[in-house]
Protein backbone atom coordinates (compact mmCIF):
# COMPACT_ATOMS: atom_id res chain seq x y z
CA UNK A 1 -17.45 -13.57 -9.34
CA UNK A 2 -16.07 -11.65 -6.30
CA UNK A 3 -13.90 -8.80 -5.97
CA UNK A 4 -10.95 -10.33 -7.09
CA UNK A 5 -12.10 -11.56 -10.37
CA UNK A 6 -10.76 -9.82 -13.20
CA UNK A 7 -9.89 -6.63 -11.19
CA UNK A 8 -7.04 -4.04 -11.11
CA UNK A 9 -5.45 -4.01 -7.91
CA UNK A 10 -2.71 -1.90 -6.39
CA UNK A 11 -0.67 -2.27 -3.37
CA UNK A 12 1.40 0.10 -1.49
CA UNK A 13 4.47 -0.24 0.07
CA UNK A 14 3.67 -3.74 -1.93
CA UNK A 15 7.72 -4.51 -1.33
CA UNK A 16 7.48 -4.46 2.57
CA UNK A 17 6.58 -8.13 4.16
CA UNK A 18 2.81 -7.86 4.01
CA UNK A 19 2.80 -6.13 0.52
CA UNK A 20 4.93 -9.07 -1.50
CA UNK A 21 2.80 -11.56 0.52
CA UNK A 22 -0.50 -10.58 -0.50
CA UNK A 23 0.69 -9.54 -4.19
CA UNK A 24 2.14 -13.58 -4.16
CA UNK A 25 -1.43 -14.63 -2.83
CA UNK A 26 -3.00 -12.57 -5.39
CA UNK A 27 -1.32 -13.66 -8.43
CA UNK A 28 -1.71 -17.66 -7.03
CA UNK A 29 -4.86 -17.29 -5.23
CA UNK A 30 -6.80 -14.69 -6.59
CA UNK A 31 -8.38 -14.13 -10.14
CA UNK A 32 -6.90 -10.56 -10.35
CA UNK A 33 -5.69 -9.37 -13.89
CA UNK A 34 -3.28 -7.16 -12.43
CA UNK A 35 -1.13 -6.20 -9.78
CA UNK A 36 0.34 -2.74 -9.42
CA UNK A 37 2.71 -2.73 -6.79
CA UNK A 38 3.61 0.85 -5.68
CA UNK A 39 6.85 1.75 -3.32
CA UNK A 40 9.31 4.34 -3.40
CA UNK A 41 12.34 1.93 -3.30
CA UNK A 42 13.42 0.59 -6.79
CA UNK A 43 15.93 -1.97 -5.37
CA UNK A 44 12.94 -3.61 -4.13
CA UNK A 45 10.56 -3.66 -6.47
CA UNK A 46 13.80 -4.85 -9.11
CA UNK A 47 14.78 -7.47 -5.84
CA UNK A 48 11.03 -8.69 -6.32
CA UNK A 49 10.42 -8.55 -10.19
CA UNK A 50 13.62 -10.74 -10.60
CA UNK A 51 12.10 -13.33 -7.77
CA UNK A 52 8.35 -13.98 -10.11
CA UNK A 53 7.92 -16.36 -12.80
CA UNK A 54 8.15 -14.49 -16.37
CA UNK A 55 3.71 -15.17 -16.47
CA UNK A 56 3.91 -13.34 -12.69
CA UNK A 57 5.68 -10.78 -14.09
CA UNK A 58 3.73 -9.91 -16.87
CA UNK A 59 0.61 -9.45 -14.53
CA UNK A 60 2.59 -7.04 -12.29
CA UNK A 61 3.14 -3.50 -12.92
CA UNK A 62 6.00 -1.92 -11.08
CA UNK A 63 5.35 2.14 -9.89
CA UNK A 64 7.48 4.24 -8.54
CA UNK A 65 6.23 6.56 -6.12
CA UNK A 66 5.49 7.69 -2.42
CA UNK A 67 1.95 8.50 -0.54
CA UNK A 68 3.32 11.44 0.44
CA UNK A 69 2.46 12.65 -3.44
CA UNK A 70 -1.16 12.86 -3.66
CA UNK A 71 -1.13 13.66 -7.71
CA UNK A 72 1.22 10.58 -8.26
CA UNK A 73 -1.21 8.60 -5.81
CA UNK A 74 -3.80 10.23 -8.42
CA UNK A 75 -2.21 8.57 -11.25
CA UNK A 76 -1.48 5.16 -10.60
CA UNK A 77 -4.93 4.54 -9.01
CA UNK A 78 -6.33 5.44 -12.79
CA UNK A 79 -8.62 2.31 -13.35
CA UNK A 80 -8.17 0.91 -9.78
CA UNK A 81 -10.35 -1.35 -9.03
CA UNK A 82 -9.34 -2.19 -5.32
CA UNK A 83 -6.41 -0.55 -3.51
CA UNK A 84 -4.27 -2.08 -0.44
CA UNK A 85 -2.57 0.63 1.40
CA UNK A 86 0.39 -1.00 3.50
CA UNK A 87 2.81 1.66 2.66
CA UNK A 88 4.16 3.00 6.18
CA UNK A 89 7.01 3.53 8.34
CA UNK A 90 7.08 1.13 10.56
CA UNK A 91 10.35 1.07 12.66
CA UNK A 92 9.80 2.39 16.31
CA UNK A 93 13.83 2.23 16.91
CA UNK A 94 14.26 4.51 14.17
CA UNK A 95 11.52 7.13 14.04
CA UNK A 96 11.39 7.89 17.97
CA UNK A 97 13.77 10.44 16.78
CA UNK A 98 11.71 11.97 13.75
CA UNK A 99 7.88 11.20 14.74
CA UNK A 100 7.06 14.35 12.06
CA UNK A 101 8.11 12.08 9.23
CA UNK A 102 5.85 8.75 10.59
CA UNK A 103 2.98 10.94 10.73
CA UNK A 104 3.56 12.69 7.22
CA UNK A 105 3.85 8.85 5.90
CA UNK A 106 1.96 6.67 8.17
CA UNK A 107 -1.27 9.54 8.70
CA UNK A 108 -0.78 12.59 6.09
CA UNK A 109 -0.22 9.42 3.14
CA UNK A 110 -3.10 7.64 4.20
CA UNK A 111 -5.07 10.72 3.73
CA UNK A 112 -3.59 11.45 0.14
CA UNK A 113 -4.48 7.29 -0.51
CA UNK A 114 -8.15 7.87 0.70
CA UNK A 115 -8.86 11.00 -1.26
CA UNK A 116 -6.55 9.77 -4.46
CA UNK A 117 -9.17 6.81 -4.10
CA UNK A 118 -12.47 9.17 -4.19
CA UNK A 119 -11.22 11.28 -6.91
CA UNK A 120 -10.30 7.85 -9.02
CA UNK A 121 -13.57 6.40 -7.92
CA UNK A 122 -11.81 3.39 -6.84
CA UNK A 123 -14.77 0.85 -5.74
CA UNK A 124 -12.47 -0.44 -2.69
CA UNK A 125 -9.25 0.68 -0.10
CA UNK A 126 -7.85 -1.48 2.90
CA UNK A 127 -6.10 0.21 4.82
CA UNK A 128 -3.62 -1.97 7.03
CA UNK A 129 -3.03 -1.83 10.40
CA UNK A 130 -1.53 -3.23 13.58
CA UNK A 131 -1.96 -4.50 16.69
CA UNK A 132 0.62 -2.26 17.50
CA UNK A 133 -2.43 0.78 17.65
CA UNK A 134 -4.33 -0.42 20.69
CA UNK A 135 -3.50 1.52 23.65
CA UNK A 136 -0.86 2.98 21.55
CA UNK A 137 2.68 3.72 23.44
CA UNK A 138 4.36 4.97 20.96
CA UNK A 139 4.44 7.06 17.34
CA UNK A 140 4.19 3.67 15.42
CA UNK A 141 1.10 2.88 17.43
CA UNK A 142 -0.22 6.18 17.48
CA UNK A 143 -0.39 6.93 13.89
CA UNK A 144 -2.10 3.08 13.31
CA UNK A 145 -4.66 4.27 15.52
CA UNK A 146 -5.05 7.41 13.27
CA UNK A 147 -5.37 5.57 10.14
CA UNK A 148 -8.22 3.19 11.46
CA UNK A 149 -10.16 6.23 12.50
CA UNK A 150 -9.52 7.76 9.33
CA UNK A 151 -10.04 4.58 7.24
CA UNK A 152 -13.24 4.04 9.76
């Protein structure tokens, strides 16, 4: 049976590199009956609807919206079953400059994600992190180590 089979599962930041590979490995792999794949850019989730197979596509639901929302976070995890949370920023050339805004996405989001998941009594939540957090040397790092504490 597993965790897999038959379940709901959402991803976010699903249209970042690890998010499209693991929805592709779900819908191939896994026995899920749904993907919801939650981002905040709709060029990407149109880029990757147009690149599944029609049968793909109609296991995928496509979701607007950010983990910085905690009440949208609220509704899309309605009837969650298991939740990946990728969704970060994740340049270190491009945030040394604004470190605020990686820890009101990479830490403050992952908070809204956990507690969205309590409140929706969702039965599972990765959260995804990098080898990028040990002995941390930057933001990037920093706010990985954060989320593994939190997650932890």
């Amino acid at each position: 049976m597993g965790i897999w089979s038959g379940a709901t599962v959402l991803i976010t930041g699903a249209t970042g590199s690890l998010g499209t590979a693991f929805l592709r490995h779900a819908l191939d792999k896994l026995d899920v009956h749904t993907v919801r794949v939650f981002s905040r850019d709709e060029f990407k989730q149109a880029m990757l609807s147009a690149s599944l197979s029609r049968g793909d596509r109609e296991r995928v639901r496509f979701l607007i919206g950010d983990v910085r929302d905690r009440e949208r976070l609220r509704r899309a995890f309605q009837g969650v079953d298991v939740v990946i949370h990728g969704a970060a920023l994740k340049r270190v050339d491009t945030t040394v400059y604004d470190p605020v805004e990686m820890v009101r996405t990479n830490v403050l989001g992952s908070i809204n994600v956990m507690e969205a998941a309590i409140d929706c009594k969702v039965g599972r939540v990765l959260g995804v992190s990098t080898d990028k957090q040990t002995l941390a040397a930057n933001t990037y790092g920093a706010t990985k180590f954060l989320l593994e504490r939190l997650f932890v």
